[in-house]
Protein backbone atom coordinates (compact mmCIF):
# COMPACT_ATOMS: atom_id res chain seq x y z
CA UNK A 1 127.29 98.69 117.14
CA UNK A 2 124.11 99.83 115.32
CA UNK A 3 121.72 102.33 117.06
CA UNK A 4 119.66 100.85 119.70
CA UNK A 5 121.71 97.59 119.68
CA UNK A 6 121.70 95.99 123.21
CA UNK A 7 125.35 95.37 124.76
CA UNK A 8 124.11 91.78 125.64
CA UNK A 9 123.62 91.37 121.52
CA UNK A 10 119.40 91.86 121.86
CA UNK A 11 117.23 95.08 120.95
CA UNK A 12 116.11 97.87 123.42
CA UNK A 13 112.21 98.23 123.62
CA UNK A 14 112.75 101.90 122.63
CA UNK A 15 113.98 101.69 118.97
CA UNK A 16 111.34 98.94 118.57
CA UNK A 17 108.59 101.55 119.72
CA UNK A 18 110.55 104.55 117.35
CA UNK A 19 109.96 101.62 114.53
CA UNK A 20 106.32 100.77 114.66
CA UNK A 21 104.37 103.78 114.79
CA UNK A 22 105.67 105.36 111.42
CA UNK A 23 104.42 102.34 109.43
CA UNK A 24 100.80 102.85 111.55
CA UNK A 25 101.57 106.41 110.36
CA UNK A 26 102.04 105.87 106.82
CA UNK A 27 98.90 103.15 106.81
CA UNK A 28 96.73 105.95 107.72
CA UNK A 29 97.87 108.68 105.75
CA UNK A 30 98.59 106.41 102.33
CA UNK A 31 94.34 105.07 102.33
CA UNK A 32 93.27 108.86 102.92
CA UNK A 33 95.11 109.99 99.47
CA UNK A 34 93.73 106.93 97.21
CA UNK A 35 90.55 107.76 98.71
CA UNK A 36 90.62 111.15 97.18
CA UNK A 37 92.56 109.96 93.81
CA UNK A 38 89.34 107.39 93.38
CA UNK A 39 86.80 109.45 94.58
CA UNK A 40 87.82 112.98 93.36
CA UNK A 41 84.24 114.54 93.21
């Protein structure tokens, strides 16, 4: 059974929690980089 798999076949809330903030995470600190790659002065 995977990680965070529910016995009754379904997901726990927590893995689904541990899964959405690193995209948020990556969204935020991808935009700040290209910022600085288009405006490098």
């Amino acid at each position: 059974m995977p990680a965070g798999a529910d016995p009754r076949g379904g997901w726990t809330p927590a893995p689904a929690r541990a899964t959405l903030p690193p995209p948020a995470k990556e969204n935020r600190m991808i935009p700040a980089p290209f910022r600085v790659a288009r405006h490098p002065a």
